[in-house]
Structures are given as C-alpha cells and as structure tokens.
PDB file of N, CA and C in Angstrom:
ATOM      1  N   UNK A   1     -71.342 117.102 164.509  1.00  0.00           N
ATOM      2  CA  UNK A   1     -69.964 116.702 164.614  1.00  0.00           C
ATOM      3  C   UNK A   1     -69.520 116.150 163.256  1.00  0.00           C
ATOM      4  N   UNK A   2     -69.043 116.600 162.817  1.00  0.00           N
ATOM      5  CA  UNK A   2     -68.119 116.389 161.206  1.00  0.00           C
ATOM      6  C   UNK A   2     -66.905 115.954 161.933  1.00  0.00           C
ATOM      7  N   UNK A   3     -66.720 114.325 160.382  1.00  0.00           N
ATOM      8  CA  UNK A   3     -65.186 113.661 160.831  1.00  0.00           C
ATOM      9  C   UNK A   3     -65.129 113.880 159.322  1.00  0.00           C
ATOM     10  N   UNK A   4     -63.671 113.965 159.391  1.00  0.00           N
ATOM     11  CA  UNK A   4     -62.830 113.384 158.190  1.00  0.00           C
ATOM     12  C   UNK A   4     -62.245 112.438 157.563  1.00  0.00           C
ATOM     13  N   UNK A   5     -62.583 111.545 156.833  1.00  0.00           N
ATOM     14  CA  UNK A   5     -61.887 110.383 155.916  1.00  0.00           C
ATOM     15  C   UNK A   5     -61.482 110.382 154.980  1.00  0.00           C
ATOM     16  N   UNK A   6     -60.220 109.914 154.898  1.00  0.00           N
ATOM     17  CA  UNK A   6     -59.322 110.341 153.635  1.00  0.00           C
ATOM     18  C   UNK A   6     -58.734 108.567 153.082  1.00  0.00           C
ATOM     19  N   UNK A   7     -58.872 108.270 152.256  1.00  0.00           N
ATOM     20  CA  UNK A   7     -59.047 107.170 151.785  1.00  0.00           C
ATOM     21  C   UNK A   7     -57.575 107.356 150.437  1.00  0.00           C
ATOM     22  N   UNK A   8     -56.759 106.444 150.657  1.00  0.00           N
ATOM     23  CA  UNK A   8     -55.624 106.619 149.621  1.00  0.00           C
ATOM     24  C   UNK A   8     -55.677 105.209 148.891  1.00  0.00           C
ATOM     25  N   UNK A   9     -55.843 105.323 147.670  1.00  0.00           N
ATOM     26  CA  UNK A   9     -55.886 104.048 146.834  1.00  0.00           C
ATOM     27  C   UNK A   9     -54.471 104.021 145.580  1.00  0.00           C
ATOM     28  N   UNK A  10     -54.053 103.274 145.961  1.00  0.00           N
ATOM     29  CA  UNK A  10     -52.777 102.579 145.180  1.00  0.00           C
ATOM     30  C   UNK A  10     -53.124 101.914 143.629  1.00  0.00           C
ATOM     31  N   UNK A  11     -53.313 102.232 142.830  1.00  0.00           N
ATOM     32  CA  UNK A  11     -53.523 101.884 141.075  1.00  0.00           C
ATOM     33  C   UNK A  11     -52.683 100.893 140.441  1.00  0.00           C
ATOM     34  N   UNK A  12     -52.517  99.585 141.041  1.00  0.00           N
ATOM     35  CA  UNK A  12     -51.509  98.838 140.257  1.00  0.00           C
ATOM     36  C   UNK A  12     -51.858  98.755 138.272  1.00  0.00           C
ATOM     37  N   UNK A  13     -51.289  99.996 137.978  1.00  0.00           N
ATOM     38  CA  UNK A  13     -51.411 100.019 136.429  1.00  0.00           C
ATOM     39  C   UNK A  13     -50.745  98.988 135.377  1.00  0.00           C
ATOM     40  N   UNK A  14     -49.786  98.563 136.334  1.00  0.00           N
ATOM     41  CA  UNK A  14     -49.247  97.262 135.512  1.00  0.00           C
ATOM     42  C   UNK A  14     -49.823  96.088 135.387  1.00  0.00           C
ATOM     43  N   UNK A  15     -50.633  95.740 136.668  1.00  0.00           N
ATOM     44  CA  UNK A  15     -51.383  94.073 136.655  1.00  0.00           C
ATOM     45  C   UNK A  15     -52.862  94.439 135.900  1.00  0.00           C
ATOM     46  N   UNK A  16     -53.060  95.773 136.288  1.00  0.00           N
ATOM     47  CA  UNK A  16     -54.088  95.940 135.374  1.00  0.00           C
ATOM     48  C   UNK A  16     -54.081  95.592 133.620  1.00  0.00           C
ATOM     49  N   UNK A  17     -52.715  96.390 133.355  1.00  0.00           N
ATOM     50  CA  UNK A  17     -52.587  96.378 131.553  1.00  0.00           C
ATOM     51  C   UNK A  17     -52.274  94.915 131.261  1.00  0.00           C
ATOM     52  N   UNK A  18     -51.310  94.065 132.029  1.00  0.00           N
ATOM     53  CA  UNK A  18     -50.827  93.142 131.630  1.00  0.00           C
ATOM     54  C   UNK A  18     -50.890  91.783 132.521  1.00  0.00           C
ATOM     55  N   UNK A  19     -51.504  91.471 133.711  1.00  0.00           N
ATOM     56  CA  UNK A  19     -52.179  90.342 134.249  1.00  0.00           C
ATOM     57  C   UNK A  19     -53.386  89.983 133.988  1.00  0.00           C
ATOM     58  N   UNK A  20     -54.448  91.051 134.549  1.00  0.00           N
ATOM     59  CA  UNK A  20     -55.964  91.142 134.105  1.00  0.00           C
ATOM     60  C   UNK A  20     -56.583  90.567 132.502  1.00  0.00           C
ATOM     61  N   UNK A  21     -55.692  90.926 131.702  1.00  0.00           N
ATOM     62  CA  UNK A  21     -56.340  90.428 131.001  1.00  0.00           C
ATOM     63  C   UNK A  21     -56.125  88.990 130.582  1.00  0.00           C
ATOM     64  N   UNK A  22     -54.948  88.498 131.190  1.00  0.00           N
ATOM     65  CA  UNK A  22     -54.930  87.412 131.233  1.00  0.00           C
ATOM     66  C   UNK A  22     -55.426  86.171 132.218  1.00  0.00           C
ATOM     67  N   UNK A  23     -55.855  86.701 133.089  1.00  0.00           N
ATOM     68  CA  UNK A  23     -57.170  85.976 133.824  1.00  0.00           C
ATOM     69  C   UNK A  23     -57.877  84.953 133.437  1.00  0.00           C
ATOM     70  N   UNK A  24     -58.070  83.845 133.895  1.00  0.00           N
ATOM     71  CA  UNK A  24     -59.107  82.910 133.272  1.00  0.00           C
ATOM     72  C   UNK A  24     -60.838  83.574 133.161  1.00  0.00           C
ATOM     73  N   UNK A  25     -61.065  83.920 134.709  1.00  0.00           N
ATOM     74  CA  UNK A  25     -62.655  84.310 134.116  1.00  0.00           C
ATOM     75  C   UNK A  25     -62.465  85.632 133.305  1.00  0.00           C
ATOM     76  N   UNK A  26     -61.584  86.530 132.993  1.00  0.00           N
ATOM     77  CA  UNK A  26     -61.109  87.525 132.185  1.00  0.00           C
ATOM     78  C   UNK A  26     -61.143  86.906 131.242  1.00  0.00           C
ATOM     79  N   UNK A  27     -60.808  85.881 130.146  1.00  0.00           N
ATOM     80  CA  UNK A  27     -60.504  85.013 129.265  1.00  0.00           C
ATOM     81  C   UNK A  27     -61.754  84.341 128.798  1.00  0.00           C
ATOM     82  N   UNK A  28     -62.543  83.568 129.778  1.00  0.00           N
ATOM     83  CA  UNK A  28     -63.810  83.223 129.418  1.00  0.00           C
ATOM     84  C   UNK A  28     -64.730  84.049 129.171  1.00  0.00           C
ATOM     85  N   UNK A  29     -64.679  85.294 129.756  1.00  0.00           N
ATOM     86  CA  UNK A  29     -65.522  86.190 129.404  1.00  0.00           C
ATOM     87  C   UNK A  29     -65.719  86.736 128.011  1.00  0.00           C
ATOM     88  N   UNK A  30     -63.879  86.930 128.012  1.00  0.00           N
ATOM     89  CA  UNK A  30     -64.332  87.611 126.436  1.00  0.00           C
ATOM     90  C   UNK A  30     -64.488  86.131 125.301  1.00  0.00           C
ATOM     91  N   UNK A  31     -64.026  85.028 125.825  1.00  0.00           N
ATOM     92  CA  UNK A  31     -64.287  83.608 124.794  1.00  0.00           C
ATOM     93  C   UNK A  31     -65.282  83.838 124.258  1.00  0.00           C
ATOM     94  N   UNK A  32     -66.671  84.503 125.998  1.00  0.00           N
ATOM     95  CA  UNK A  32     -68.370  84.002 125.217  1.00  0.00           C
ATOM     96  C   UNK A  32     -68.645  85.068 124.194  1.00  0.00           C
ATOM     97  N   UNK A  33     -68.066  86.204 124.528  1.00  0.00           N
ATOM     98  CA  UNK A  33     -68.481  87.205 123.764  1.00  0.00           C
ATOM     99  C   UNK A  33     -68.286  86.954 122.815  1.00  0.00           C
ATOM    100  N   UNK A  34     -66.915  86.443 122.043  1.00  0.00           N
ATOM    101  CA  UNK A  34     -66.255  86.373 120.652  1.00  0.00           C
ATOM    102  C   UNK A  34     -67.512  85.408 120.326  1.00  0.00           C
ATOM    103  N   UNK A  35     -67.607  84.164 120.899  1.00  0.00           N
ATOM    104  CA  UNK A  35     -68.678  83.908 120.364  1.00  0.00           C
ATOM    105  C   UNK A  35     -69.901  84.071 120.227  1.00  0.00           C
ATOM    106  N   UNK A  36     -70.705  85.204 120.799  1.00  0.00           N
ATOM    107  CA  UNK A  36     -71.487  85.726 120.368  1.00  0.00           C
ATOM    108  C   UNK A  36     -71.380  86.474 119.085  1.00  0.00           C
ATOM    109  N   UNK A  37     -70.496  87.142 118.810  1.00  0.00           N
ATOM    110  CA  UNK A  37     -69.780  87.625 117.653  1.00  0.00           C
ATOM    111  C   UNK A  37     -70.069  86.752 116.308  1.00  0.00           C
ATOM    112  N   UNK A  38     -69.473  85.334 116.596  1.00  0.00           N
ATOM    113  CA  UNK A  38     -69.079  84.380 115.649  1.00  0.00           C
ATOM    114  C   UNK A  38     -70.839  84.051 115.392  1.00  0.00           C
ATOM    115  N   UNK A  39     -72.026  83.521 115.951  1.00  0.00           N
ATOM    116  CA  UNK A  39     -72.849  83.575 115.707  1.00  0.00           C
ATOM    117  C   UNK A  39     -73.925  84.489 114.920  1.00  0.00           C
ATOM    118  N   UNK A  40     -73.461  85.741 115.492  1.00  0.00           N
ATOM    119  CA  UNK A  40     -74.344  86.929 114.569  1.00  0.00           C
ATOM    120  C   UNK A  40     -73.366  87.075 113.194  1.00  0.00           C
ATOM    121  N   UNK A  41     -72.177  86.775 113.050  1.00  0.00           N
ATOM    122  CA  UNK A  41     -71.388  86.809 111.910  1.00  0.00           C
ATOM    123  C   UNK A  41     -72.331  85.611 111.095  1.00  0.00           C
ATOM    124  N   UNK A  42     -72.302  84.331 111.287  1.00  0.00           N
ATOM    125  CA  UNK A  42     -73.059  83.614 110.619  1.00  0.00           C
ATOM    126  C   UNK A  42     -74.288  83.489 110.323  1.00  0.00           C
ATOM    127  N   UNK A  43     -75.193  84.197 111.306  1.00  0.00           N
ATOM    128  CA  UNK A  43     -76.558  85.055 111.042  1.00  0.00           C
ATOM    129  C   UNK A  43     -77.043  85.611 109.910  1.00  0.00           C
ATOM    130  N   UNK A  44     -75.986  86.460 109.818  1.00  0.00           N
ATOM    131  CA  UNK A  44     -75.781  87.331 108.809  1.00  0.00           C
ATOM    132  C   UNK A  44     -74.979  87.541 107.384  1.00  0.00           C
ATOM    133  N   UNK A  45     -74.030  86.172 107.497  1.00  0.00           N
ATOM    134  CA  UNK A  45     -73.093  86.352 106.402  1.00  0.00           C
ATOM    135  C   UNK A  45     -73.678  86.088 105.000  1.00  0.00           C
ATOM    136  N   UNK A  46     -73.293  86.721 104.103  1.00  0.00           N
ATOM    137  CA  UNK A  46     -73.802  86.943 102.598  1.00  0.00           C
ATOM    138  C   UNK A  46     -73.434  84.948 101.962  1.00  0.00           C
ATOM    139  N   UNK A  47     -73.929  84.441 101.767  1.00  0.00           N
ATOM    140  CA  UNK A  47     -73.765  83.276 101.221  1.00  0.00           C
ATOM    141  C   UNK A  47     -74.058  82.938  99.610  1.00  0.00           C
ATOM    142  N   UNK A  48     -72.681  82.272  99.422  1.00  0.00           N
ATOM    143  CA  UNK A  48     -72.986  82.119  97.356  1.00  0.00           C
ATOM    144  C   UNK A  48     -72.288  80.713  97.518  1.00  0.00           C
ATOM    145  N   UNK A  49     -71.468  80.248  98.031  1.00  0.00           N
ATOM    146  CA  UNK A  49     -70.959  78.792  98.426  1.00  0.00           C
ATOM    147  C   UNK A  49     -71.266  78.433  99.668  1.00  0.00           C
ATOM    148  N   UNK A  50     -71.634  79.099 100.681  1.00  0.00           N
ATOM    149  CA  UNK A  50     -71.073  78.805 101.855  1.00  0.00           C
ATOM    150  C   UNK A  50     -70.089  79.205 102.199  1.00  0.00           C
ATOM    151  N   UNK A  51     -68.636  78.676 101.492  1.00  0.00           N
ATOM    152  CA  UNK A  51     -67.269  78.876 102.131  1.00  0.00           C
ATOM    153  C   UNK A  51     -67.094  80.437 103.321  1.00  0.00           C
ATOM    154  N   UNK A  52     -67.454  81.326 102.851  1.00  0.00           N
ATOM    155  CA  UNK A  52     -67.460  82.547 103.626  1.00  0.00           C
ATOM    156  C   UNK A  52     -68.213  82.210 105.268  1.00  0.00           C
ATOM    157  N   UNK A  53     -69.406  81.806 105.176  1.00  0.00           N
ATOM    158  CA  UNK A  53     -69.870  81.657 106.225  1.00  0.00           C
ATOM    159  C   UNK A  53     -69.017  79.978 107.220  1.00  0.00           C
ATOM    160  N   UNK A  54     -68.647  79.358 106.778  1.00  0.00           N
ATOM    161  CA  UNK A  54     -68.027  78.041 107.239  1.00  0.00           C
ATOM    162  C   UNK A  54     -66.916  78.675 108.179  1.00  0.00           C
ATOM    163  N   UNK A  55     -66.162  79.479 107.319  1.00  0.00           N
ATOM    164  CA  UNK A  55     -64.987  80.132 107.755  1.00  0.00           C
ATOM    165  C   UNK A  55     -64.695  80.558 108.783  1.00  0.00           C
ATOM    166  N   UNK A  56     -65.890  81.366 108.993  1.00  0.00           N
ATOM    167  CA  UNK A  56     -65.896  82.195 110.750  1.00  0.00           C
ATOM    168  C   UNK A  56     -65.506  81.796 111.778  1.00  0.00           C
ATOM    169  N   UNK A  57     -64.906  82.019 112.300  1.00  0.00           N
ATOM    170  CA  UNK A  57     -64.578  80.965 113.838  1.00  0.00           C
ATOM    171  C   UNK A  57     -64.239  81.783 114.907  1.00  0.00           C
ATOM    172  N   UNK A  58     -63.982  81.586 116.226  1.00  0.00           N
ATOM    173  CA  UNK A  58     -63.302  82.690 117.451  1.00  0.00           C
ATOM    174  C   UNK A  58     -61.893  81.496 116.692  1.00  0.00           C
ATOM    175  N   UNK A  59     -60.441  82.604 117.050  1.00  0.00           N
ATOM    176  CA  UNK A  59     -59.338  82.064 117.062  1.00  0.00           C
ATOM    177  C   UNK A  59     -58.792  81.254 118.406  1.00  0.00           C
ATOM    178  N   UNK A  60     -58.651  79.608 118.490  1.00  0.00           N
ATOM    179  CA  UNK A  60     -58.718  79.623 119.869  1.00  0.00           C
ATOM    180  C   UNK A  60     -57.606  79.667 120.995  1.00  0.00           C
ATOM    181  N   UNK A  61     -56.512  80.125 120.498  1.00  0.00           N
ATOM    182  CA  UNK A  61     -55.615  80.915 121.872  1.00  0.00           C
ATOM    183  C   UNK A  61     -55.486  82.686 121.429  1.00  0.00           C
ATOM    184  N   UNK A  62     -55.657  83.094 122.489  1.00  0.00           N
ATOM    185  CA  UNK A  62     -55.763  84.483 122.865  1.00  0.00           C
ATOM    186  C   UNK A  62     -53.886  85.133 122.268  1.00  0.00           C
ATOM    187  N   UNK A  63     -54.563  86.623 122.040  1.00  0.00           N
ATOM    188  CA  UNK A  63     -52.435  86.821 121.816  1.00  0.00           C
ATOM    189  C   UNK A  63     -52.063  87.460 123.110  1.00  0.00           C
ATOM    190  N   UNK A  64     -50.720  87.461 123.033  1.00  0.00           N
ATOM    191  CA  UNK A  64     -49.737  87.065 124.196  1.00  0.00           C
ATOM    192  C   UNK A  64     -50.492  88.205 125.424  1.00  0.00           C
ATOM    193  N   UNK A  65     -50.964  89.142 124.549  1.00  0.00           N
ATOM    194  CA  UNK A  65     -52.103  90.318 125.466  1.00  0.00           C
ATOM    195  C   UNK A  65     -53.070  89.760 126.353  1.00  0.00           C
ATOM    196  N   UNK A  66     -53.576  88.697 125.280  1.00  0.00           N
ATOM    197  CA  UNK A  66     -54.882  88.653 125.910  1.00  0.00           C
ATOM    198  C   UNK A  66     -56.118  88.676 125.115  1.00  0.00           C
ATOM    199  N   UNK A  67     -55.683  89.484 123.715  1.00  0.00           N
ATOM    200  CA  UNK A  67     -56.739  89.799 122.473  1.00  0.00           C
ATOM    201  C   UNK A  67     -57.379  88.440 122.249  1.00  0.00           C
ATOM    202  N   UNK A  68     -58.546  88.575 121.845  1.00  0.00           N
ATOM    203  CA  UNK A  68     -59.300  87.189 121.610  1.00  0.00           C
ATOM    204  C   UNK A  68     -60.121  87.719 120.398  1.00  0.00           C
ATOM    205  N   UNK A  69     -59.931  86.750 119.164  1.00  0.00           N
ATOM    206  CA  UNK A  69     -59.789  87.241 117.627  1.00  0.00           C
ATOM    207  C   UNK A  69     -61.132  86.478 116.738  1.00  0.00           C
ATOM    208  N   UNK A  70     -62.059  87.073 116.274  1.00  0.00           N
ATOM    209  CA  UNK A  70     -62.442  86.444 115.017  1.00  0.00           C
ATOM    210  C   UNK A  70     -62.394  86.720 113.882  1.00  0.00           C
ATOM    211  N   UNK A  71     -62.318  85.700 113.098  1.00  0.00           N
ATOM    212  CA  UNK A  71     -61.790  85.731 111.838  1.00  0.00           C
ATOM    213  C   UNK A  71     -62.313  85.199 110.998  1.00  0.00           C
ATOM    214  N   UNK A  72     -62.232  85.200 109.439  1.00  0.00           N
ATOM    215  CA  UNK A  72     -63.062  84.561 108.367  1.00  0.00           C
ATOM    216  C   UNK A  72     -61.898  83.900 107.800  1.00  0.00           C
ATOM    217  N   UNK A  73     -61.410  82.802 107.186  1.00  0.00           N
ATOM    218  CA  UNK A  73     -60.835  82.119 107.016  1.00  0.00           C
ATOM    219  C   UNK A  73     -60.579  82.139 105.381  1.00  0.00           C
ATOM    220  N   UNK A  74     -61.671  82.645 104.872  1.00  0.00           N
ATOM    221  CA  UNK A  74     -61.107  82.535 103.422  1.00  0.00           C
ATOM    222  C   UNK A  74     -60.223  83.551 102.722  1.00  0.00           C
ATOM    223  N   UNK A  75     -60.000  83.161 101.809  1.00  0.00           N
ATOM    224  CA  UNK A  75     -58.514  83.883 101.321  1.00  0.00           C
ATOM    225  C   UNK A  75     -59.151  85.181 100.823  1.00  0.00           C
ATOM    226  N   UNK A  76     -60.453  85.065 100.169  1.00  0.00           N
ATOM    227  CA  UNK A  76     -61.836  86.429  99.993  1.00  0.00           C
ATOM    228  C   UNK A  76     -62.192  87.395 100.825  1.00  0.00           C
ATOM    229  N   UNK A  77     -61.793  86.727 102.301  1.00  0.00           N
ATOM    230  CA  UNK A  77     -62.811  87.941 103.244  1.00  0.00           C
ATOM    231  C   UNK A  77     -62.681  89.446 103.188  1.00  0.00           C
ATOM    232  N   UNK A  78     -61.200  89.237 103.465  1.00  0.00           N
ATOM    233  CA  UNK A  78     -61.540  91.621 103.031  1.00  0.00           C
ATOM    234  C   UNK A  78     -62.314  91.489 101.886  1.00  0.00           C
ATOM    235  N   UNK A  79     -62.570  90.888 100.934  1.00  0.00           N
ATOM    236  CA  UNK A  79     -63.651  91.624 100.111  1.00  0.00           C
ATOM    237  C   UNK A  79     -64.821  91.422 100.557  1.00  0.00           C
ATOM    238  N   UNK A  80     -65.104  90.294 100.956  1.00  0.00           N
ATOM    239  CA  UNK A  80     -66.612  90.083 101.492  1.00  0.00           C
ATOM    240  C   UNK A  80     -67.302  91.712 102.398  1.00  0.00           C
ATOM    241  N   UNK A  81     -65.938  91.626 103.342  1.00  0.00           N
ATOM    242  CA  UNK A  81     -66.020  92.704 104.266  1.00  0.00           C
ATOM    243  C   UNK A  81     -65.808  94.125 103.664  1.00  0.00           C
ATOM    244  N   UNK A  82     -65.186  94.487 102.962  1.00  0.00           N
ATOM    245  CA  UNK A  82     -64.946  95.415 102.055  1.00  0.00           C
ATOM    246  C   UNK A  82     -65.334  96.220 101.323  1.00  0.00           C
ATOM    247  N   UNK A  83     -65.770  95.416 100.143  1.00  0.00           N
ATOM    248  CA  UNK A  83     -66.116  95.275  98.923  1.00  0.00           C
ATOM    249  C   UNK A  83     -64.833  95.495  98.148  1.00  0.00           C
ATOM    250  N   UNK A  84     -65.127  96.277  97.047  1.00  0.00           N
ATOM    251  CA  UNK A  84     -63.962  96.192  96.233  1.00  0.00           C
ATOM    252  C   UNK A  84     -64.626  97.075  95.111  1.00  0.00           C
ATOM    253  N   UNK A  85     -63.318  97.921  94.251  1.00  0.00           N
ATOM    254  CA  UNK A  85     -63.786  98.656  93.555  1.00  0.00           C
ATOM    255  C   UNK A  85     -64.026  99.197  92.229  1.00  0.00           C
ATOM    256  N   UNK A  86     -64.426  97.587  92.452  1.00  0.00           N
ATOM    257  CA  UNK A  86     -64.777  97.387  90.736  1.00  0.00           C
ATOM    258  C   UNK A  86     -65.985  97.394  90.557  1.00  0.00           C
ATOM    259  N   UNK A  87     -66.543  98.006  89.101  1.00  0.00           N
ATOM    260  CA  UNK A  87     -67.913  98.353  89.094  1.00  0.00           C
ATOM    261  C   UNK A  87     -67.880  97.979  87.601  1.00  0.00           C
ATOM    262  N   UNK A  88     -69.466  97.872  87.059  1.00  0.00           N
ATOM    263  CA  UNK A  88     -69.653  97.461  86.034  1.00  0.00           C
ATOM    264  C   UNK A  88     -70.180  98.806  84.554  1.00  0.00           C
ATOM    265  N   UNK A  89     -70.439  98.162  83.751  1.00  0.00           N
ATOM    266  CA  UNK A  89     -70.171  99.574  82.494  1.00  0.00           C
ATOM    267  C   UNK A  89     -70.953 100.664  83.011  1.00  0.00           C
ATOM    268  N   UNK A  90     -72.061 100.803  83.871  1.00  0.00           N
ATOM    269  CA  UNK A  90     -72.773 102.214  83.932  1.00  0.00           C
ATOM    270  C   UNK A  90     -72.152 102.438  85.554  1.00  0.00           C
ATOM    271  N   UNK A  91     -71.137 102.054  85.921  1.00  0.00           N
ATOM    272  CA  UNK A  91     -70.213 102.559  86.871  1.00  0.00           C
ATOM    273  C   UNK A  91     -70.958 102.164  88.286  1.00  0.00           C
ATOM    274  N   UNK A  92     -71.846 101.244  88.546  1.00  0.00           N
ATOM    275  CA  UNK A  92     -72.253 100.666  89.338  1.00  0.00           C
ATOM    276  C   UNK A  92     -71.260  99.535  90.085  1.00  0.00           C
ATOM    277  N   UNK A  93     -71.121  99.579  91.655  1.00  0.00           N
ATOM    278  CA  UNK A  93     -70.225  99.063  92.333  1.00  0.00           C
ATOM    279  C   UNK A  93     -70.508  97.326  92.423  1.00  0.00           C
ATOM    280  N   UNK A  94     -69.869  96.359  91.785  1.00  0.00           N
ATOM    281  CA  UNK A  94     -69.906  94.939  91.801  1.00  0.00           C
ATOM    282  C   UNK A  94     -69.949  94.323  92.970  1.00  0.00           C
ATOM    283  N   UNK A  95     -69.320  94.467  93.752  1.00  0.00           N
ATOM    284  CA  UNK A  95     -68.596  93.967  94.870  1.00  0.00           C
ATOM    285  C   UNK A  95     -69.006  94.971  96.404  1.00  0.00           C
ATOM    286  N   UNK A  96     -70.342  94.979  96.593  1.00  0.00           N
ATOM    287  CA  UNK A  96     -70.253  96.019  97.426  1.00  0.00           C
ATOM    288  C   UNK A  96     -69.898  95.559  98.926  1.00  0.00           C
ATOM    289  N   UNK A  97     -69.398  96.176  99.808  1.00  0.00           N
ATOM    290  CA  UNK A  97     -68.362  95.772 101.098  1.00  0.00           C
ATOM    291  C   UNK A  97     -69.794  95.271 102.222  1.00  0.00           C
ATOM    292  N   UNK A  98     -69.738  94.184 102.968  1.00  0.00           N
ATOM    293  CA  UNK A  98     -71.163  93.633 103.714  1.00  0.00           C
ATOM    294  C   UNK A  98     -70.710  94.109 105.543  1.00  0.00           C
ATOM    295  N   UNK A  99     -69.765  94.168 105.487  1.00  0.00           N
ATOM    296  CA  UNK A  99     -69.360  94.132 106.438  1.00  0.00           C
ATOM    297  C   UNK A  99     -69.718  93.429 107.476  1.00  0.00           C
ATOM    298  N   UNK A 100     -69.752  92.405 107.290  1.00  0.00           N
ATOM    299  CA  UNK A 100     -70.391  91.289 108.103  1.00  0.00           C
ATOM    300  C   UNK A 100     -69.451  91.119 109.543  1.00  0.00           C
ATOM    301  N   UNK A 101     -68.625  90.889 109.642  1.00  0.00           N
ATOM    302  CA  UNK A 101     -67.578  91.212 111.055  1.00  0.00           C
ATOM    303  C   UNK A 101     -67.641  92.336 112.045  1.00  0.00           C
ATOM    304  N   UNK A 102     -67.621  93.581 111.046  1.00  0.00           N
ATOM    305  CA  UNK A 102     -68.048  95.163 111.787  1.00  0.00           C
ATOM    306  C   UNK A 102     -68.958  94.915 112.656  1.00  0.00           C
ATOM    307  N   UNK A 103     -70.308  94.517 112.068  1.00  0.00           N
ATOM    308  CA  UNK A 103     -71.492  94.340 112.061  1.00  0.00           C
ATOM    309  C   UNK A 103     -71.989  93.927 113.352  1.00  0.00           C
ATOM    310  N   UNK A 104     -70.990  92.118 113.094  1.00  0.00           N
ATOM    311  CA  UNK A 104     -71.764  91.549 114.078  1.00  0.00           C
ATOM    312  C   UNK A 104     -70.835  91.788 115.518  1.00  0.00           C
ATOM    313  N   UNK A 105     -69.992  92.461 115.801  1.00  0.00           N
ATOM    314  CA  UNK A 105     -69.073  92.898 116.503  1.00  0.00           C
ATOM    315  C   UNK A 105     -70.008  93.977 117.401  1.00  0.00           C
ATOM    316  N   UNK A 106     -70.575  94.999 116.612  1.00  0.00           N
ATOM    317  CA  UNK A 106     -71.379  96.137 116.804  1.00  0.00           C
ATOM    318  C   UNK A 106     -72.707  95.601 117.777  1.00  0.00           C
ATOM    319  N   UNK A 107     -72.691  94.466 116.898  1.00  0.00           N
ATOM    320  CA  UNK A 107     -74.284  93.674 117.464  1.00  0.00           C
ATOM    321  C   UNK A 107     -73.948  92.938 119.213  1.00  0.00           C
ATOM    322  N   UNK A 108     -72.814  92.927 119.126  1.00  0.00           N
ATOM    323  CA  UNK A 108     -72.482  91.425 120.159  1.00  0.00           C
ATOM    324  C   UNK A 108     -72.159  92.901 121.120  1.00  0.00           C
ATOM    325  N   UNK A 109     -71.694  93.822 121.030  1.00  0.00           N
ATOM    326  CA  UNK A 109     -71.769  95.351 121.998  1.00  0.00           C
ATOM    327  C   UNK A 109     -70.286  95.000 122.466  1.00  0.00           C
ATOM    328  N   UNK A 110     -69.660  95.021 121.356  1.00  0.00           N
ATOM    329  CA  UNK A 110     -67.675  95.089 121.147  1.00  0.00           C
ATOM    330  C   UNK A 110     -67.223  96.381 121.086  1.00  0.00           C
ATOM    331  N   UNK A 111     -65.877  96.313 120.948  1.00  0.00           N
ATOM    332  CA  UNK A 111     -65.430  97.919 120.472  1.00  0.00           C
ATOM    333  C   UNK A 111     -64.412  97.326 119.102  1.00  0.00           C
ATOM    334  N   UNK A 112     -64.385  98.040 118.360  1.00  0.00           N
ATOM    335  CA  UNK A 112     -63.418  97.720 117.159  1.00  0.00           C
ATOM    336  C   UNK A 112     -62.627  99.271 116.690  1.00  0.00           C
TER     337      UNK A 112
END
C-alpha cells in the first residue's frame, strides 16, 4: 500500500537575508569566530614594533547587516597585508605582502 505526502514549505527570504543575521546567538556566533580570526592574526603577524600586531582587534558593533569586521588599526596595514611595489637595485621586492588577515581568516574556516 503506497501513500502520498506532499509537504509545501514557505521560504521566508526576507527574515532570512535581513533578521537572521541579526540574531543574538547569530551575532555571538560569528563574535567567537572573528575572534578566532583575531588570535591566529596575532599568531602570526610579522612584528618590527609591535604596532601591527597591537592593532588587530574584532570591530565591536556589527554593520547595520550584521557583518562582523576585523581589522588592523594601523595607518600601514594594506601594506603589511599587501606588500608594495617597491623593490631594491637588483629588482628584488622590499615590501613583500604577508597577508596576515587572508590568512588567518582562511585558518579560522571564514569566507572572504
């Protein structure tokens, strides 16, 4: 004896794009992650003062989305992250890019 069930599901695509992520345990979730982030960033960051590595932080209100941000604080970081493309007389790159943010983003199992 075969029955049939037919099951109709309704997709609220709006609370999805634009409530959900504003959720508190939605919110804490991605908090811990960023800071997992912020830790392997400092793990890893290239150090000649410090200042670069001090810098790192999670940003702590989310944007109006929901995005939850880390950032390096010094006025240097795209180059840290970068590099830059200046090189010295036998055309060797000075400044090579560490990508320390990519990195630890990649590490913490983010999407960028």
């Amino acid at each position: 004896m075969a029955t049939e069930v037919q099951i109709e599901v309704d997709i609220d695509e709006e609370a999805i794009q634009f409530e959900l992520p504003l959720d508190d345990g939605v919110q804490a979730d991605l908090k811990a992650r960023m800071d997992q982030v912020v830790a392997v960033a400092k793990a890893t960051a290239p150090v000649l003062t410090g200042a670069y590595k001090e810098s790192i932080h999670r940003v702590e209100e989310p944007d109006d989305d929901g995005t939850v941000h880390v950032e390096a604080g010094v006025h240097y970081a795209i180059y840290v992250e970068h590099g830059t493309t200046q090189t010295d007389r036998n055309g060797h790159a000075i400044h090579r890019p560490h990508y320390t943010l990519s990195h630890a983003l990649d590490a913490a199992g983010g999407d960028h």
